[in-house]
Protein backbone atom coordinates (compact mmCIF):
# COMPACT_ATOMS: atom_id res chain seq x y z
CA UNK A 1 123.55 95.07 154.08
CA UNK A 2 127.43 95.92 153.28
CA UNK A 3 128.97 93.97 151.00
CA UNK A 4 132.89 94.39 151.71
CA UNK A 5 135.81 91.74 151.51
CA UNK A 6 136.21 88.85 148.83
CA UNK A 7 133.02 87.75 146.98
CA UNK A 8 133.71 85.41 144.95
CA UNK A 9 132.52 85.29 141.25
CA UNK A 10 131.39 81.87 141.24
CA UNK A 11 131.97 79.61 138.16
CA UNK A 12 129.05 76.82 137.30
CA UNK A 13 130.26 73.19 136.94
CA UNK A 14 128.55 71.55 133.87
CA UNK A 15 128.39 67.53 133.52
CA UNK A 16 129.60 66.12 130.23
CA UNK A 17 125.93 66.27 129.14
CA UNK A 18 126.40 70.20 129.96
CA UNK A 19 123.85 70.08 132.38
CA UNK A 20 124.45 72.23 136.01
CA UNK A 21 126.56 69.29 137.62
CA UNK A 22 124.45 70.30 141.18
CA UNK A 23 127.31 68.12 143.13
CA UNK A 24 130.31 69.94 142.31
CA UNK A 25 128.69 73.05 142.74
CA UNK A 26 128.14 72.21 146.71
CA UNK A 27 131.57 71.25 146.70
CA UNK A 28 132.69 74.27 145.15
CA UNK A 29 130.78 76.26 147.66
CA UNK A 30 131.72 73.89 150.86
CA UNK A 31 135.37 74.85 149.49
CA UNK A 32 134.83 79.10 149.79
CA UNK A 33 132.90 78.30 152.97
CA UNK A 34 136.43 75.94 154.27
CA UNK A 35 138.02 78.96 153.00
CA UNK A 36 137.40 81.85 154.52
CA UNK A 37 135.84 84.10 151.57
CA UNK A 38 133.12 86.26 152.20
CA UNK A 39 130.51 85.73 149.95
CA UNK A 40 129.40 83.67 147.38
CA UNK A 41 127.87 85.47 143.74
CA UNK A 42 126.73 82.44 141.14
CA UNK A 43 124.97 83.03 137.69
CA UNK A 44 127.24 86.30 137.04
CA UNK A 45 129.91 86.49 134.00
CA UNK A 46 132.15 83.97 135.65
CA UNK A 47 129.19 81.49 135.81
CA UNK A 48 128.19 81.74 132.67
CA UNK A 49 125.07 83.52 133.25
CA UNK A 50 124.55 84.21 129.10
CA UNK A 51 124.22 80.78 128.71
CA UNK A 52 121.89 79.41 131.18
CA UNK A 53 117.86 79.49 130.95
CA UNK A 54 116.07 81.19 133.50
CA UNK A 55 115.16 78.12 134.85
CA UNK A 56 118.82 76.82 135.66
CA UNK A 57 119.52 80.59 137.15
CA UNK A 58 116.72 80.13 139.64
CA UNK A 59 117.46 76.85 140.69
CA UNK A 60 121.26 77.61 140.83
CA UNK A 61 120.49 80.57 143.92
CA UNK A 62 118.26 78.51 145.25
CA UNK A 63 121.02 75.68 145.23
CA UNK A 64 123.38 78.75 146.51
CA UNK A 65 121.34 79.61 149.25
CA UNK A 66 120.34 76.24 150.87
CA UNK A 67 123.73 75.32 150.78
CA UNK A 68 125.07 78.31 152.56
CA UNK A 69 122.29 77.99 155.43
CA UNK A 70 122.99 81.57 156.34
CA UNK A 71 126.74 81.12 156.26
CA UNK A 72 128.05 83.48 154.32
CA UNK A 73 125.58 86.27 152.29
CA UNK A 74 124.24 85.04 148.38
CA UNK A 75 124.64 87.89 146.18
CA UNK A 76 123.17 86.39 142.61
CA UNK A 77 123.85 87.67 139.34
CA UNK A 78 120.09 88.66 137.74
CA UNK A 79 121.18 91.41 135.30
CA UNK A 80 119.80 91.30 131.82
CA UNK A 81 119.48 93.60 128.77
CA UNK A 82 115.96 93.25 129.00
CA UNK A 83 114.67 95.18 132.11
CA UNK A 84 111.44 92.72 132.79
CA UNK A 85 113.77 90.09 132.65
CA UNK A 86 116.03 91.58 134.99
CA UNK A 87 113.24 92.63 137.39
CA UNK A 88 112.06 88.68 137.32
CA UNK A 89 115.11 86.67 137.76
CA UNK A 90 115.62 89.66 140.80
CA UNK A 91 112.45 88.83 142.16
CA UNK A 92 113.10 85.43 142.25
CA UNK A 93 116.48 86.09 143.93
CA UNK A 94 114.62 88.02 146.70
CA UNK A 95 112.14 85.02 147.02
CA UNK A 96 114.43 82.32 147.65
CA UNK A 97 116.74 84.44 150.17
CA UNK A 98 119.15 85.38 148.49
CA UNK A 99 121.30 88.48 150.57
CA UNK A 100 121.90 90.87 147.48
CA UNK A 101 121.13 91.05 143.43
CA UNK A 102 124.27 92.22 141.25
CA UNK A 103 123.05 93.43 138.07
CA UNK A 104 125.02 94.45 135.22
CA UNK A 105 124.52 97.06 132.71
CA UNK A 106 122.46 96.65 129.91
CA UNK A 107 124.73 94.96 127.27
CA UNK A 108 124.52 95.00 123.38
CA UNK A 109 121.52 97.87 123.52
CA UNK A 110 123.61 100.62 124.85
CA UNK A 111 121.43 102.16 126.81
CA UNK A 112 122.21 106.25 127.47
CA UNK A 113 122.90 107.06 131.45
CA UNK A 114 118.96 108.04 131.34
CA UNK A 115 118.10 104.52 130.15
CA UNK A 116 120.47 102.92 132.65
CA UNK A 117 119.00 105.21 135.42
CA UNK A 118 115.85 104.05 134.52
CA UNK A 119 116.39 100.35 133.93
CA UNK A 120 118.14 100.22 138.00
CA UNK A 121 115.41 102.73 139.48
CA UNK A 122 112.28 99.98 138.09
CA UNK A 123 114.06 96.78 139.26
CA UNK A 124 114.82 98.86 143.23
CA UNK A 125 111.11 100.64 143.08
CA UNK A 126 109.66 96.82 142.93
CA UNK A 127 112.22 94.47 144.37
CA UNK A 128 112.96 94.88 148.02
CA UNK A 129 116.73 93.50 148.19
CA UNK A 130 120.25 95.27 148.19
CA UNK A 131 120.93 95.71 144.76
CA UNK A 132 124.81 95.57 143.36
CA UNK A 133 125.23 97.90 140.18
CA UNK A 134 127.87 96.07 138.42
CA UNK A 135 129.66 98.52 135.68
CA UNK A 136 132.04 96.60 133.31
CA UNK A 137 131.88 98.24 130.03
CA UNK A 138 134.18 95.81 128.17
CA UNK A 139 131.20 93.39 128.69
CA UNK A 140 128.71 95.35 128.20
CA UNK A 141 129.69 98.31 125.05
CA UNK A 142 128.58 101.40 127.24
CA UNK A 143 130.00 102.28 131.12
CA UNK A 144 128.28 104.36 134.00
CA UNK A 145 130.04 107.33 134.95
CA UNK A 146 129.94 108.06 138.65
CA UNK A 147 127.40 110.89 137.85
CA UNK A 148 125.24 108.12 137.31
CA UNK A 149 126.11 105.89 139.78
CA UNK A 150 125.41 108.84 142.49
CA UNK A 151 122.05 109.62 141.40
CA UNK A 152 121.00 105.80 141.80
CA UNK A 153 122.73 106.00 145.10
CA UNK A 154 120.54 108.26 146.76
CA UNK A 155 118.17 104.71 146.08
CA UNK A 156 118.06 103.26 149.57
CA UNK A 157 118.17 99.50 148.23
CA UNK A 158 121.00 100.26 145.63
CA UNK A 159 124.02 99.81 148.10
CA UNK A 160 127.01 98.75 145.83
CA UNK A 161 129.01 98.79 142.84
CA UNK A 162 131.24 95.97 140.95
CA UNK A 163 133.19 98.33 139.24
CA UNK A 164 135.54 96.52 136.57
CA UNK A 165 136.40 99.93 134.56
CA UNK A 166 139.72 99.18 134.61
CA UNK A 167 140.21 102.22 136.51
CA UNK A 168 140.99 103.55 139.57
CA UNK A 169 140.49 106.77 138.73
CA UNK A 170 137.02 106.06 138.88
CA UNK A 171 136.92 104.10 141.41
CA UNK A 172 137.93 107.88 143.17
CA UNK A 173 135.36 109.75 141.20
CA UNK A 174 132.72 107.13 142.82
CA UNK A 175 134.20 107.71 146.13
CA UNK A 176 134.39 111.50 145.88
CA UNK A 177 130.67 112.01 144.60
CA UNK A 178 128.87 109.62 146.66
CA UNK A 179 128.89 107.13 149.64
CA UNK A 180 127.94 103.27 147.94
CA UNK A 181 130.32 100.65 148.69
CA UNK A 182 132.83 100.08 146.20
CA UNK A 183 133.67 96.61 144.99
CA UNK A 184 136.81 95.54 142.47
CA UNK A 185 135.61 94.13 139.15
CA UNK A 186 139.60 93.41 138.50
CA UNK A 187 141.92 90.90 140.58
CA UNK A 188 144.87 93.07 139.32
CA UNK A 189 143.32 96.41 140.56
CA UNK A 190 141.86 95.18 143.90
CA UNK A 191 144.34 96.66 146.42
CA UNK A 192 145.32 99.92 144.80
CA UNK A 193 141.36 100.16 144.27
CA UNK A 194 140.58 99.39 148.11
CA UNK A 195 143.72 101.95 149.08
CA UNK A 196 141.56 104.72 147.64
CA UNK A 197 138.21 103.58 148.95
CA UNK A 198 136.74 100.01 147.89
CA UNK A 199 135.70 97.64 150.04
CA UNK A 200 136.81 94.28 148.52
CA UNK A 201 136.56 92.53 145.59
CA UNK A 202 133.92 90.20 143.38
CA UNK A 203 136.88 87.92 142.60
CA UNK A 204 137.54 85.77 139.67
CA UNK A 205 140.86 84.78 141.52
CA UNK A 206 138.52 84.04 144.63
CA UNK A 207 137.97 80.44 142.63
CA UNK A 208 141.30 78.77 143.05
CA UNK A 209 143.09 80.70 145.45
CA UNK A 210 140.32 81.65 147.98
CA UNK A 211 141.68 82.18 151.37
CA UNK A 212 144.42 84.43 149.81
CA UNK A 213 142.33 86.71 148.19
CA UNK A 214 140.37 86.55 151.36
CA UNK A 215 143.30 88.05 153.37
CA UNK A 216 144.59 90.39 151.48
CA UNK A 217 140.93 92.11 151.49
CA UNK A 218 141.04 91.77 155.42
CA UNK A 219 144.37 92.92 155.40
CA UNK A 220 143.97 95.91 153.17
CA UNK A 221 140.58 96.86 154.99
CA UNK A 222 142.67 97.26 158.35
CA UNK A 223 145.29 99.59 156.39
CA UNK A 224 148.24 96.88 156.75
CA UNK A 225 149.35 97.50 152.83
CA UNK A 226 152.39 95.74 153.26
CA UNK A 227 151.00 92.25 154.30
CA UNK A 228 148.67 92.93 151.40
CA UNK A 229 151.00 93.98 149.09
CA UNK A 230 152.90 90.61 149.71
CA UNK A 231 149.75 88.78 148.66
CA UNK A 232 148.79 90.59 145.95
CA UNK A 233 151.83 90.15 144.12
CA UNK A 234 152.43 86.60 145.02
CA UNK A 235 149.24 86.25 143.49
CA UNK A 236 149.93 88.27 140.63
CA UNK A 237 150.49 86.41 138.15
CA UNK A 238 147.30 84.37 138.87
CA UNK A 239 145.75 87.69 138.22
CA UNK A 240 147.05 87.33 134.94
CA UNK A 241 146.97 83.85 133.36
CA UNK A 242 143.20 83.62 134.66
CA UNK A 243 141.90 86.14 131.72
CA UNK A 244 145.02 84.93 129.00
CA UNK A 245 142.01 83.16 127.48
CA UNK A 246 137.90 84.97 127.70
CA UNK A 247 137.10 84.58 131.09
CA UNK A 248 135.82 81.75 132.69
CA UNK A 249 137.74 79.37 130.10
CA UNK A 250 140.98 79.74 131.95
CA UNK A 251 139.58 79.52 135.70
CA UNK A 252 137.20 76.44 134.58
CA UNK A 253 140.16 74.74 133.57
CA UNK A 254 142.07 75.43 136.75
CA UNK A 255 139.40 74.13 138.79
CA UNK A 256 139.27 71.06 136.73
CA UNK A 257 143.29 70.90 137.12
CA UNK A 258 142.75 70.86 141.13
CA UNK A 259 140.11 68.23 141.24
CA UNK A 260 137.53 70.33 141.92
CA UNK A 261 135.05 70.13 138.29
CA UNK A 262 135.05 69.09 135.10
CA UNK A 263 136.26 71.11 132.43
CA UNK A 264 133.28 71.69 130.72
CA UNK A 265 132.16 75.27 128.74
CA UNK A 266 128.74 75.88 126.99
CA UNK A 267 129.18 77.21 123.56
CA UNK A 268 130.09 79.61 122.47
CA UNK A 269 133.00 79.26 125.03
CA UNK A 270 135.40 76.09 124.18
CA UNK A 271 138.58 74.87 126.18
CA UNK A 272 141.87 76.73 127.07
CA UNK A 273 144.08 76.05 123.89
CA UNK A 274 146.87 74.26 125.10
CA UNK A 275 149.26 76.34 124.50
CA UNK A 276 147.65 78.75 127.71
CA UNK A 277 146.85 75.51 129.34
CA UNK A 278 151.31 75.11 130.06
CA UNK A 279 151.44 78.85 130.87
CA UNK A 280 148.27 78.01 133.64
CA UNK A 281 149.74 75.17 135.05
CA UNK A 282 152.93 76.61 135.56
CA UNK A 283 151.51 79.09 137.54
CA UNK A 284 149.25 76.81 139.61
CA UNK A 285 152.27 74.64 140.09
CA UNK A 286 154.47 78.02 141.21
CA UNK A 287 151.96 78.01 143.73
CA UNK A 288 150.97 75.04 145.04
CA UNK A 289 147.97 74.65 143.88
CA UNK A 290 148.04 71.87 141.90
């Protein structure tokens, strides 16, 4: 499939137990699906994959996916720094119906580009589902240059790339070597990165402000940069205040500011100090949303 336009990076509600509060999450989803965004990716970064078991990943894309109905495509985080991990929580994603896997570089291990070439090429040999490379070395310690990216590529499942370099330089490079669909990793970068070639974004912004995140990928994808400029920099300083803390802390709490979750975090995350917590909710307030 072609992933292109505003998938959002989908944050996981917890109870005050900290268990996965399965009610909010349907509301959160019913919410992208009142609002226009694209497509829905839970258990990455955003949702705290690092600290859920397998267990709660599975059940939260199955959750995902029955919820949808075939409204809008699943793309479900299943990366790991273990590759037989990886390959099992992909399987499963394939299993339950899930449109796409997004899979992020192996963290904390450092793998060399033959190791991440490697790692990619065993989970797409065995797992029959579009596969999203997702390339965000301030995660991860270690970033794939496009050189890699093009040789998995020529990989008929391995359609996409989350790329959250910071860069737009290499979102070109990509672009320039090879033919995968581009996807921002970064809010802030989204339209200068779709002016030279992405496709849309996996949005942290996506959470709170979805329709207008939405737009200015439809926008930009039709070549109006103007309208899209407009958005982009009314939502600017969203772009911002949502990583003034580790992300998700920051977009958690502005969730739980609009009524949407509680404000709950799995250690080792904790709340927005509340210092950042005035500079958020001005910035919600400035635009409307709460």
């Amino acid at each position: 499939m072609t992933f292109q336009g505003s998938y959002v990076a989908l944050a996981t509600p917890f109870t005050d137990n900290l268990e996965v509060d399965y009610d909010a999450y349907g509301r959160l989803i019913d919410f992208h699906l009142e609002n226009g965004t694209d497509g829905l990716v839970p258990c990455g970064c955003t949702g705290e994959a690092a600290t859920l078991s397998h267990d709660e990943q599975k059940q939260c894309m199955r959750f995902a996916v029955e919820r949808v109905a075939g409204r809008m495509p699943v793309v479900a985080g299943t990366g790991s720094n273990n590759t037989a991990e990886a390959l099992t929580l992909t399987r499963h994603a394939a299993e339950v119906g899930c449109d796409g896997a997004l899979l992020i570089t192996p963290y904390y291990n450092k793998p060399t580009p033959a190791g991440q070439i490697a790692h990619y090429s065993k989970i797409a040999d065995a797992v029959d589902i579009p596969i999203m490379l997702y390339n965000v070395p301030g995660r991860t310690g270690t970033k794939m240059t496009a050189e890699t990216i093009a040789i998995l590529a020529q990989r008929p499942n391995i359609t996409a790339v989350k790329e959250a370099c910071g860069s737009v330089e290499q979102v070109m490079e990509i672009c320039a070597c090879c033919d995968i669909t581009v996807l921002s990793g970064d809010d802030g970068l989204t339209l200068p990165m779709m002016v030279v070639g992405a496709q849309g974004v996996v949005s942290v912004a996506a959470n709170v402000a979805p329709a207008d995140v939405a737009n200015m990928c439809k926008l930009a994808a039709a070549g109006d940069y103007a309208q899209a400029r407009e958005i982009h920099y009314k939502l600017l300083s969203l772009f911002k205040v949502l990583f003034i803390e580790t992300n998700p802390m920051p977009v958690k709490a502005a969730l739980a500011r609009m009524g949407l979750i509680k404000n709950n975090l799995r250690l080792p995350l904790v709340a927005l100090s509340e210092q950042n917590y005035a500079a958020l909710d001005a910035v919600l307030q400035g635009l409307g949303l709460i």
